[in-house]
Each structure stands twice: as C-alpha cells, then as structure tokens.
Protein backbone atom coordinates (compact mmCIF):
# COMPACT_ATOMS: atom_id res chain seq x y z
CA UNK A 1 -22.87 1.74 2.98
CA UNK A 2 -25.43 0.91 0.33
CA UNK A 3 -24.13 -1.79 -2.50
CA UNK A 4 -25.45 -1.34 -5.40
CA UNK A 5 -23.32 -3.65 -7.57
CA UNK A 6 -23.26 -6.80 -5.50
CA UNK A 7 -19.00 -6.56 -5.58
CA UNK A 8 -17.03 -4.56 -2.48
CA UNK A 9 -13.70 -4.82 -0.65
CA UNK A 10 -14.24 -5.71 2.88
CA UNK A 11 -11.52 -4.08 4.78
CA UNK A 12 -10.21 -5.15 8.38
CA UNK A 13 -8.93 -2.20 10.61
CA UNK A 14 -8.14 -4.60 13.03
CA UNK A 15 -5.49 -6.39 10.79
CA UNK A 16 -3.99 -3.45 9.98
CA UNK A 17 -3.60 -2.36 13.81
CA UNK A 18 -2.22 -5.58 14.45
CA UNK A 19 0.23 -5.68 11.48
CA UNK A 20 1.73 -2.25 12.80
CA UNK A 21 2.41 -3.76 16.08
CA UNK A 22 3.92 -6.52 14.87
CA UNK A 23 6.05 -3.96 13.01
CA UNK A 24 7.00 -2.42 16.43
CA UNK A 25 8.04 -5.21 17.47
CA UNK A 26 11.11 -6.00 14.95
CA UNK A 27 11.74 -1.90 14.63
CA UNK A 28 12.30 -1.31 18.45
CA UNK A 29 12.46 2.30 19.07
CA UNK A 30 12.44 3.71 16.08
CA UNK A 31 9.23 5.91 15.00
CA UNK A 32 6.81 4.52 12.64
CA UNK A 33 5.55 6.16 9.53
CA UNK A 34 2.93 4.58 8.04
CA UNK A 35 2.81 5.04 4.10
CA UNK A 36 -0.70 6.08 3.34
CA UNK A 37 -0.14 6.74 -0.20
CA UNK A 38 -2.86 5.69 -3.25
CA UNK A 39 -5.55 5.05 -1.06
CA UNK A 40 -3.65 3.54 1.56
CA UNK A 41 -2.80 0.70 -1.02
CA UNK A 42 -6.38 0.68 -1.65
CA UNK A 43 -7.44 0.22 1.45
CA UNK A 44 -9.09 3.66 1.96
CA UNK A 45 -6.66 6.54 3.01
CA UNK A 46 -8.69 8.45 5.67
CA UNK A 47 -10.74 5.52 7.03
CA UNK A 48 -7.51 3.76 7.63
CA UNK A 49 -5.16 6.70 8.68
CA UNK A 50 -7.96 7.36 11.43
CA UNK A 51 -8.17 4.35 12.58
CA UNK A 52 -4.70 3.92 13.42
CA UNK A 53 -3.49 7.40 14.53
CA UNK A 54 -3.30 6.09 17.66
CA UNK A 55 -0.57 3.67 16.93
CA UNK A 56 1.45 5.72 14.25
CA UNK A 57 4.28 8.17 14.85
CA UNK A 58 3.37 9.96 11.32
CA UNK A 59 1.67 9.05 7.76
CA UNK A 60 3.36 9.52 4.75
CA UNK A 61 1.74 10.36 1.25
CA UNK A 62 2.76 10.42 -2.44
CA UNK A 63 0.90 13.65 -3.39
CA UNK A 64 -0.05 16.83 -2.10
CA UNK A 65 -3.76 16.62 -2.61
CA UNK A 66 -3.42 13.55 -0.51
CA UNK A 67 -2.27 15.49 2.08
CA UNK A 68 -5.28 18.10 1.19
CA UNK A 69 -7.65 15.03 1.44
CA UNK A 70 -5.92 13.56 4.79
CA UNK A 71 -5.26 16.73 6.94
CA UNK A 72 -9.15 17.39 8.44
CA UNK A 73 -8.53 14.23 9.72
CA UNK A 74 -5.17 13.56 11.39
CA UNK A 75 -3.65 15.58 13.90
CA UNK A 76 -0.01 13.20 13.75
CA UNK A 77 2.67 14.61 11.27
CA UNK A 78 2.42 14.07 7.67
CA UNK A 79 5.32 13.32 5.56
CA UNK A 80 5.13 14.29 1.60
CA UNK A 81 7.48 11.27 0.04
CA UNK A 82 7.51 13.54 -3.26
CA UNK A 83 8.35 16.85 -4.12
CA UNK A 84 5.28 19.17 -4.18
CA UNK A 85 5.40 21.03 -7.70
CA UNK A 86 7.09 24.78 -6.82
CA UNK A 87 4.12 26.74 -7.15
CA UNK A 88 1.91 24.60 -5.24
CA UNK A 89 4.55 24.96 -2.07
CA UNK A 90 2.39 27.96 -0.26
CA UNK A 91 -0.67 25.68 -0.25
CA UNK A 92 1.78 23.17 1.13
CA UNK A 93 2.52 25.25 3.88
CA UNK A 94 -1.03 26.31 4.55
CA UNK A 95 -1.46 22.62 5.99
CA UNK A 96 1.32 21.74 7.85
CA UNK A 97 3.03 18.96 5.81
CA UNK A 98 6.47 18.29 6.09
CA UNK A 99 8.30 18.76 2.54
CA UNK A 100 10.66 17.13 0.82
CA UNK A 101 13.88 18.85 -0.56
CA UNK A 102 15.74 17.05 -2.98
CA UNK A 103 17.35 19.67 -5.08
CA UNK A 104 18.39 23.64 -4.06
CA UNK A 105 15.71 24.53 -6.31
CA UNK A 106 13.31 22.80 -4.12
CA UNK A 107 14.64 24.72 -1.03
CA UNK A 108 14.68 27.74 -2.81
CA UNK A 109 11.13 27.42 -3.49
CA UNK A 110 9.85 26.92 0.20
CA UNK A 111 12.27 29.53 1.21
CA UNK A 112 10.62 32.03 -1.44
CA UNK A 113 7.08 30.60 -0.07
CA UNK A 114 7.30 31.08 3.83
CA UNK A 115 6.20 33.56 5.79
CA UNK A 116 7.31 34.38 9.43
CA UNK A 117 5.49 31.49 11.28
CA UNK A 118 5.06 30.29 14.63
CA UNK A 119 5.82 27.13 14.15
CA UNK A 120 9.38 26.02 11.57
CA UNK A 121 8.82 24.41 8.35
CA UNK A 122 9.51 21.00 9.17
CA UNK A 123 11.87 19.67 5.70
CA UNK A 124 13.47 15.97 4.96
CA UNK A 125 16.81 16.53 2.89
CA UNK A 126 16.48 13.83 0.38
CA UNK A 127 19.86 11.86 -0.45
CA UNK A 128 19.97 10.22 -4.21
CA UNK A 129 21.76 7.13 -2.97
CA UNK A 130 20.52 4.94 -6.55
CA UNK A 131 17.15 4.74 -6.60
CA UNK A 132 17.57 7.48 -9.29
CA UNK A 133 14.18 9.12 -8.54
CA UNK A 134 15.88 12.46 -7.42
CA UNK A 135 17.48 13.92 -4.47
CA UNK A 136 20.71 15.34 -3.50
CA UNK A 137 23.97 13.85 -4.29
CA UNK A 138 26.02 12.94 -0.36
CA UNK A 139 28.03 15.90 -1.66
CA UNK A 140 25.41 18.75 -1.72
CA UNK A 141 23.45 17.95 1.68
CA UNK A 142 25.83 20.05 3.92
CA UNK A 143 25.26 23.19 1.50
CA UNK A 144 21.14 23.15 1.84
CA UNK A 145 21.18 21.84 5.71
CA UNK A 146 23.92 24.70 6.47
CA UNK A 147 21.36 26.90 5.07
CA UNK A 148 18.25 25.39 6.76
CA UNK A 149 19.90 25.67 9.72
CA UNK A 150 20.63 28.74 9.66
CA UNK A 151 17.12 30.31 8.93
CA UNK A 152 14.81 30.05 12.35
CA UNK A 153 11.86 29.82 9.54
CA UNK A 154 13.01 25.84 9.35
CA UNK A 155 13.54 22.96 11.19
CA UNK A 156 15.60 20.07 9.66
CA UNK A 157 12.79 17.08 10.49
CA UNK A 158 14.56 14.44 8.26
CA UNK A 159 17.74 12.97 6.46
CA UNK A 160 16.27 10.24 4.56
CA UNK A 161 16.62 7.71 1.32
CA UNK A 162 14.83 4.90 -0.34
CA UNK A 163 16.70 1.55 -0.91
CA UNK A 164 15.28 -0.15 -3.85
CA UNK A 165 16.58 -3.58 -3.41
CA UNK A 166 15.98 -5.08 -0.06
CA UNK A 167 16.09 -8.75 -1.01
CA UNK A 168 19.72 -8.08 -2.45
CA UNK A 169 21.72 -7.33 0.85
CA UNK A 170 25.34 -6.12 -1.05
CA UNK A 171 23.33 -3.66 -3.42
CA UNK A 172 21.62 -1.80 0.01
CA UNK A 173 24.70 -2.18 1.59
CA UNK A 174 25.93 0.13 -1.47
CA UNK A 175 23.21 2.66 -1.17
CA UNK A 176 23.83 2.88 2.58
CA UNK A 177 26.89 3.75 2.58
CA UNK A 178 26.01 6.40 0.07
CA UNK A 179 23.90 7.40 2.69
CA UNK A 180 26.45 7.42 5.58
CA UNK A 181 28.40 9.77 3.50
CA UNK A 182 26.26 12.10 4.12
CA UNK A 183 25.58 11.63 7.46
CA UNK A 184 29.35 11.89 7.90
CA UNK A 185 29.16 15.16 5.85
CA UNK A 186 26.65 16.93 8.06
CA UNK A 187 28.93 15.84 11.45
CA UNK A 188 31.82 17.14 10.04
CA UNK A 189 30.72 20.89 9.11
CA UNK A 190 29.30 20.87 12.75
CA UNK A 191 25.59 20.66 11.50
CA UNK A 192 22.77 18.69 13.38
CA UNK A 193 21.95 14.93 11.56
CA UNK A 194 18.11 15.29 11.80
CA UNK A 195 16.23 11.86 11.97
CA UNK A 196 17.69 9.63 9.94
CA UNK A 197 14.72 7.04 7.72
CA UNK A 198 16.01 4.67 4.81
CA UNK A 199 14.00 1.55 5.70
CA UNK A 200 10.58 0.06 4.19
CA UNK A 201 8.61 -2.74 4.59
CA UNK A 202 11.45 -4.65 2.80
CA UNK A 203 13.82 -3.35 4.81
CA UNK A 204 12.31 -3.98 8.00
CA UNK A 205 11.71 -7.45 7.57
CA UNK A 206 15.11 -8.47 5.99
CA UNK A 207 16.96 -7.05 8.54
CA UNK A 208 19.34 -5.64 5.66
CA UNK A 209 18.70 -1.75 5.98
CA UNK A 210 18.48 -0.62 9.87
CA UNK A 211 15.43 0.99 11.37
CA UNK A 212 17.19 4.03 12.21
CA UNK A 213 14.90 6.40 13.81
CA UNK A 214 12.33 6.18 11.42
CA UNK A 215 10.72 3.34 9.30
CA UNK A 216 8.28 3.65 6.74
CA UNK A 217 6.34 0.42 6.42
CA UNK A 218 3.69 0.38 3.68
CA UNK A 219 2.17 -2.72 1.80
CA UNK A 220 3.85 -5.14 5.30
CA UNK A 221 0.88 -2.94 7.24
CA UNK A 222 -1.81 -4.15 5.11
CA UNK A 223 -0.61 -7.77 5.47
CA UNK A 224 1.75 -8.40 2.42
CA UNK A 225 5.30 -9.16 1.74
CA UNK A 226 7.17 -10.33 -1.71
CA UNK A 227 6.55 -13.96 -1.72
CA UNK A 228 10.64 -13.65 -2.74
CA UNK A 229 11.88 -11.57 0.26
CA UNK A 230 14.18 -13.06 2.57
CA UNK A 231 12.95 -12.90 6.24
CA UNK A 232 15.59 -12.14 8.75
CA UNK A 233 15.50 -14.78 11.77
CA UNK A 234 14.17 -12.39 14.20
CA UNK A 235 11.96 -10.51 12.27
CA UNK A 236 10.14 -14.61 11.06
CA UNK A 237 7.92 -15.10 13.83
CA UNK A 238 6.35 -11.14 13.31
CA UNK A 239 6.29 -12.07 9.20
CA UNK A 240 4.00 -15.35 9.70
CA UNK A 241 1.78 -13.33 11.68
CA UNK A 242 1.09 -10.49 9.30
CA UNK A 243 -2.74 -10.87 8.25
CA UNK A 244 -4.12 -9.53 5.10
CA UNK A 245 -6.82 -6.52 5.66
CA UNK A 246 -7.99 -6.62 2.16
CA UNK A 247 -11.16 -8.91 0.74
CA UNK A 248 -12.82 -9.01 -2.68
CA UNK A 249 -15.93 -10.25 -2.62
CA UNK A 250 -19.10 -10.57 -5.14
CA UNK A 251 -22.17 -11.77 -5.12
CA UNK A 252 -23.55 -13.03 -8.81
CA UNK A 253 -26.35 -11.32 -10.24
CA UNK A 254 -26.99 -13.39 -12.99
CA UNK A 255 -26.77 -17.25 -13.51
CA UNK A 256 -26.74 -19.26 -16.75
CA UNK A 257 -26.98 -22.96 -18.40
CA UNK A 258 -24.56 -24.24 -20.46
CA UNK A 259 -25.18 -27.53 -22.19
CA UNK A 260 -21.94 -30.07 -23.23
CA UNK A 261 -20.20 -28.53 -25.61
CA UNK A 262 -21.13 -25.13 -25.21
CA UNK A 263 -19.18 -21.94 -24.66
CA UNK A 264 -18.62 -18.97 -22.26
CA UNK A 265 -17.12 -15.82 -22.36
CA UNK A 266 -15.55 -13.50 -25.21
CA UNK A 267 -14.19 -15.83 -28.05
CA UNK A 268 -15.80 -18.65 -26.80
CA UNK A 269 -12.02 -19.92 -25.03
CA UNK A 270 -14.37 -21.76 -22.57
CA UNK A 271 -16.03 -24.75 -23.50
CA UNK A 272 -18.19 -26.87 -21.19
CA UNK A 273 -17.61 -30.59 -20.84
CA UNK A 274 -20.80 -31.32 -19.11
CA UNK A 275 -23.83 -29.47 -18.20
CA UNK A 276 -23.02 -26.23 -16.41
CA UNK A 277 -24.44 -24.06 -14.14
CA UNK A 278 -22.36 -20.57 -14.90
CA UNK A 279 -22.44 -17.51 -12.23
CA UNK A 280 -21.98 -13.72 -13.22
CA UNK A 281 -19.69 -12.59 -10.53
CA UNK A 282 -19.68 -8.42 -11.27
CA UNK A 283 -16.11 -7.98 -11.44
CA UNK A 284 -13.93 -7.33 -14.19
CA UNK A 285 -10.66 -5.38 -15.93
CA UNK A 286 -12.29 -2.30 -15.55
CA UNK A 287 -12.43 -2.88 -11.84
CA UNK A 288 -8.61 -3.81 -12.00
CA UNK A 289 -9.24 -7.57 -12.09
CA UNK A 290 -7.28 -7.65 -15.64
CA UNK A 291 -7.77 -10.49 -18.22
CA UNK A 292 -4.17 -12.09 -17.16
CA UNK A 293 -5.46 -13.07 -14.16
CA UNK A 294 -6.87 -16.04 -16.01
CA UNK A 295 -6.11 -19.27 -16.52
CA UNK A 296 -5.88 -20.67 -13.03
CA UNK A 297 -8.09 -17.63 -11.15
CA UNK A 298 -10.37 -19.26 -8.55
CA UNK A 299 -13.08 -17.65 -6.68
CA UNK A 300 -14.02 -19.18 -2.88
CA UNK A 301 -17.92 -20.15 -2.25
CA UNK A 302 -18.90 -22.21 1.07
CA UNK A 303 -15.12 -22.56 1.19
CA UNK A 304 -14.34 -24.47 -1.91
CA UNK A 305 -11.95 -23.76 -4.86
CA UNK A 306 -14.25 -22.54 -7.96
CA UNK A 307 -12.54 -22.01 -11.34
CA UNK A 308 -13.44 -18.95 -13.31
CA UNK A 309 -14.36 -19.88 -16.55
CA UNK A 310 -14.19 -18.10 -19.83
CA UNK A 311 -12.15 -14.60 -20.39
CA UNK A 312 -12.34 -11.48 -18.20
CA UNK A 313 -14.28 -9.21 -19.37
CA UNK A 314 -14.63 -5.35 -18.92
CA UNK A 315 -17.92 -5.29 -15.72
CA UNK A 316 -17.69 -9.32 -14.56
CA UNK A 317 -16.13 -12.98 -14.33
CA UNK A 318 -17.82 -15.96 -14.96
CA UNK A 319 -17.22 -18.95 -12.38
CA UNK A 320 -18.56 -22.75 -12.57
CA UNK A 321 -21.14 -23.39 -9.91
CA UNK A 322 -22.49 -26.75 -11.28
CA UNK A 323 -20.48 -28.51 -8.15
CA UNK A 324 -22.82 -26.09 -5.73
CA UNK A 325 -26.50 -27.02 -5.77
CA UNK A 326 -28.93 -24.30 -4.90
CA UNK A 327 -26.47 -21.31 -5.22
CA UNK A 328 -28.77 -17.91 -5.49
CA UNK A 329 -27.73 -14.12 -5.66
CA UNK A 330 -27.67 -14.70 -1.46
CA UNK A 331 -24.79 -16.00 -1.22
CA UNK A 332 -21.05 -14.03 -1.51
CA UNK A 333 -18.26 -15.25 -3.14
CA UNK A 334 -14.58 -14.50 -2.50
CA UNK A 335 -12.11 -13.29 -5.11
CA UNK A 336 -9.14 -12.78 -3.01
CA UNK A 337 -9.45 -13.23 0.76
CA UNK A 338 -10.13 -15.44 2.97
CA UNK A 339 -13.25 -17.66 3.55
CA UNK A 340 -13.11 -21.05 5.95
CA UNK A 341 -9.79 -22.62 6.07
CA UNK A 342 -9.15 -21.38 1.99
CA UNK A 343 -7.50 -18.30 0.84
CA UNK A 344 -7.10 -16.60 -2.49
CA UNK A 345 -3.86 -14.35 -2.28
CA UNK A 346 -3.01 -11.03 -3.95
CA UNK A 347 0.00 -12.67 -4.68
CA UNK A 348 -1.14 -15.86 -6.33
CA UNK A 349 -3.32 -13.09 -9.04
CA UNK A 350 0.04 -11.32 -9.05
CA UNK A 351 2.07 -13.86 -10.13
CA UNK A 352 -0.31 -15.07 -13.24
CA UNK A 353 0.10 -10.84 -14.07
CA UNK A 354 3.52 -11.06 -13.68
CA UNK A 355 3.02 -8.29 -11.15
CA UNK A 356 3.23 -7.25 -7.56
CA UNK A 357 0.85 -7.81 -4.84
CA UNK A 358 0.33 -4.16 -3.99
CA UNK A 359 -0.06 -3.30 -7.86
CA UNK A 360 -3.10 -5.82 -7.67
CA UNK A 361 -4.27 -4.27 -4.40
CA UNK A 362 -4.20 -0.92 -5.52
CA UNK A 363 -6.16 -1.12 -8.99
CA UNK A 364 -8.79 -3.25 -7.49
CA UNK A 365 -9.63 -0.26 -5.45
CA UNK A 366 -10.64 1.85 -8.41
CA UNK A 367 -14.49 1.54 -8.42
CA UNK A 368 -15.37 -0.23 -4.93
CA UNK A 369 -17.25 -0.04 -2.47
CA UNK A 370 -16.10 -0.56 0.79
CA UNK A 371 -16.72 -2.27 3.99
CA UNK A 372 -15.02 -1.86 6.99
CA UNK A 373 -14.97 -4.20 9.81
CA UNK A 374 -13.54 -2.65 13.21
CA UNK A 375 -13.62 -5.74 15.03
CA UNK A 376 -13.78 -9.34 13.74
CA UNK A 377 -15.59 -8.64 10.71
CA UNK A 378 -18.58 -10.22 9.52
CA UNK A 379 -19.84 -13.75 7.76
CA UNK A 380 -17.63 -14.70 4.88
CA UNK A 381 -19.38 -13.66 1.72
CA UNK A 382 -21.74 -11.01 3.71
CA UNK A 383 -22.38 -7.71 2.51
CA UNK A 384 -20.78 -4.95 4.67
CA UNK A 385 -23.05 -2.42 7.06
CA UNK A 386 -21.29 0.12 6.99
C-alpha cells in the first residue's frame, strides 16, 4: 500500500481473530455470525471477512451491495440484517444470501422472484419484539413460516430479533418474551422453530439475552464494548481481554513556530504561552475526526500524552511538539491506538462527541488508507507495507 497522505488506520487481523475466540468462549455452542456491516466497522469488510472465515459460522451485512462486494470472497453463509428493496430480490438470489422477511410483502416478493433451484432459499422470519425497525408481530410468524414450509423452493434458516437495550436487563427480558411468543406459536401449529438468534455483542457479554443458536457479535470483535455495559461474571475475564484492532496514525507534514502570545488554528481559540513548536498532523472532520473531539484530544508520540492545539479543521490537527526535541516528518504519531504503555481510546473521542465508539470507528474509515498487520504488527508510528 502506497501512502500518500502521511495518515492511515493500521488494522490488526490478529486482534480480531482473537476477540472472536474469546467470544466462543462465553457463547458455547452456539454459531457465530460475525457482523460485517459498514466496512466491517471500518475495519475493511473483505480484508477482514477473509481473514477470519476460518473461525466464523456466517457474516452478516446491512446492505445488499455489501453482499455484492463480499460474495467473490467468502464461501461461509451470508446473512442480510435488512430487507433487500423488492425489486432488487432476484439479484439477491443470484448470490446466495440469506434474506430477511419481516413483512408478507417481503415473502411475497422472494416467492414472486424464485425460480426452481437446487438449492432452498435460505429466509430469517424477523420478529418486531420493540426495536421498532420492522418485522413481524409474534402473531403473524406462524402464517409466513406455514407457508415457507410448505414450498420445497425455501428453507426456514432463521427466527431471529434484535434487543436494543442490553445494559437494561427487565426491558430485554420484555422483548424476549415477545420473542418466545413466537417461538411458542410456531410449536404449537406443528411447524419447525428454525435457529433461533436475538443476541449481540451486548448481549453476549451481559449475560442478559441467551446465545441461543446463533450470536451476532459486531463492534465486541473489533475490540470494543460500551464503557457503560454491565459485564456478566463469567463473561469478565473474556471482556478484559478484548484488544482493539483499530489504529489512527499520522505522520506531520508540516511544522510551525509560534512565539508567546501567538495563535493557532481557525479563530485563533489557541494561544501559545511560550514558544511553540506546532505539528500538522493530516487529519481532520472531513476524515471523521469532527471538531468536538476537542478540548482534551491527545495524540501519542514516543509514548507521551500530546495535546492538540487549536480547532479541527476540515484536512488536519495541530498538536504541541515543543516538549519533543528533534521531531521530523519520520516519525508517526498516534490518534487513537496504542503506542508503549499509552492508549488513546475510541471511547475517550466518543465521549467528548457525545457519541459511540463504533460511530467514531466507522467515520474515521471514510478516506483511509489502510494497513494490515497479520501477525504482531509493526513499530508504533510506522507506515504500513502492505
């Protein structure tokens, strides 16, 4: 990989293999469906999804030219988590995703689509249990899965929901029971209950929504939890261990004195009380590093706390090197990562945002490079090779 902008996200496979194993171990049996969606939470869909078909049941994905994008280069199963828009279904079908139903209208239309085919179209009845983002009401499952079930052209792959409140045990317990309704439903007209998923990475980790016998663990797979989400005992020891996959890291391509007294940045917010040595770090809000991250934002060089200095702005950050003697445009700095013994988390940024940590992950992805590192990745502040 060639940078040509001095900023990249390093990206560490390995982390991400290890995070799903961890996951295995607090899910037990249960298959594991690793959400792929929006570039893998930034992370790089197909890079990622290839590196760890080998330790994935399935992959899951928002969108069906996700699914386009990801298909040359997964043989597992791939889940769509949304409803593919009717007339788009046959292209659906040309690439062996499994579909979501979460209306009759959305059956009808993959009924109206298929064709005799050797293999059944593999469907996941969707059951609106509060999330409120769609899906069948407990009542109206039996009516579509009698009908599924009946037609050899499908094969009922899923019964599934999405709890929206992990941390808040009585509120899941609510939506699961919504959720057992159904189940119930389907066992009493005499109907198969296909594999039943509910939980995310929330839900595996709290212990409040049960694995089932499939899980879908998204941003816990790339190393991140709510800072606010209440670990359940057994599931502690594989939550410490989770380690983040994601780095941000710059190198400054332009440097700057500043006597006393003067200023930096848009509006001149920044004003130095001594001489200053200022560094042009090329990353800004159109990268997805938004003007709230500031004040408090620090960047890591030779594994020390730096401030950034000044506002935001649109293509970099300014940081205060005056403490580092003999800095140049070798050296790599660290927006959020790790480097030495110091870290910058997504979730520090996230808070200052008033945000999530996967909201920050995901726009920072927007115009960089990346690296990948398939083993133990290289030098803090290096430039990737590949």
């Amino acid at each position: 990989m060639t940078d040509r902008r001095g900023a990249w996200l390093d990206i560490d496979l390995d982390a991400i293999r290890h995070n799903i194993t961890l996951i295995r171990s607090v899910v037990g049996d249960a298959a594991v469906a690793q959400v792929v969606k929006a570039e893998a939470y930034g992370h790089g869909m197909v890079p990622v999804s290839k590196a760890i078909e080998p330790v994935v049941d399935a992959f899951c994905v928002a969108t069906l030219d996700e699914a386009i994008e990801l298909r040359p280069h997964v043989a597992k199963r791939i889940i769509m988590l949304y409803p593919v828009p009717h007339p788009a279904v046959p292209q659906a079908l040309e690439i062996d995703v499994e579909l979501p139903v979460m209306s009759a209208a959305d059956f009808e239309a993959i009924q109206t689509a298929v064709s005799e085919r050797r293999a059944p179209v593999r469907i996941h009845l969707g059951v609106e249990t509060g999330m409120g983002r769609g899906g069948l009401q407990p009542e109206n499952v039996v009516a579509v899965a009698a009908a599924a079930h009946a037609d050899s052209r499908f094969e009922l792959a899923g019964l599934w929901s999405h709890l929206h409140s992990p941390e808040d045990p009585p509120t899941s317990d609510g939506q699961l029971l919504r959720f057992d309704i159904a189940t119930t439903a389907l066992r009493e007209a005499r109907l198969p209950v296909p594999p039943r998923h509910a939980a995310a990475s929330g839900g595996i980790f709290t212990g409040d929504e049960p694995a089932l016998d499939f899980v879908r663990p998204g941003v816990a797979s790339y190393g991140v939890l709510d800072d606010g989400l209440p670990i359940a005992p057994d599931a502690q020891s594989a939550a410490s261990e989770l380690r983040p996959a994601m780095s941000l890291k710059a190198r400054p391509i332009a440097f700057s004195r500043v006597p006393a007294g003067g200023t930096v940045g848009y509006g001149g917010t920044w004003v130095a009380a001594r001489p200053s040595r200022i560094a042009v770090l090329p990353v800004g809000y159109g990268d997805g590093y938004l003007r709230s991250a500031q004040p408090g934002a620090e960047v890591l060089v030779r594994g020390r706390r730096l401030p950034l200095v000044g506002r935001v702005s649109m293509v970099a950050v300014t940081v205060d090197v005056t403490d580092l003697p003999g800095l140049d445009d070798t050296e790599g700095g660290v927006l959020r990562g790790a480097q030495g013994a110091e870290g910058c988390a997504a979730g520090d940024l996230a808070r200052r945002r008033t945000t999530i940590a996967w909201e920050v992950r995901t726009r920072r992805a927007r115009r960089r490079s990346r690296g990948y590192q398939p083993a133990a990745g290289t030098a803090d502040g290096d430039r990737p090779s590949s």
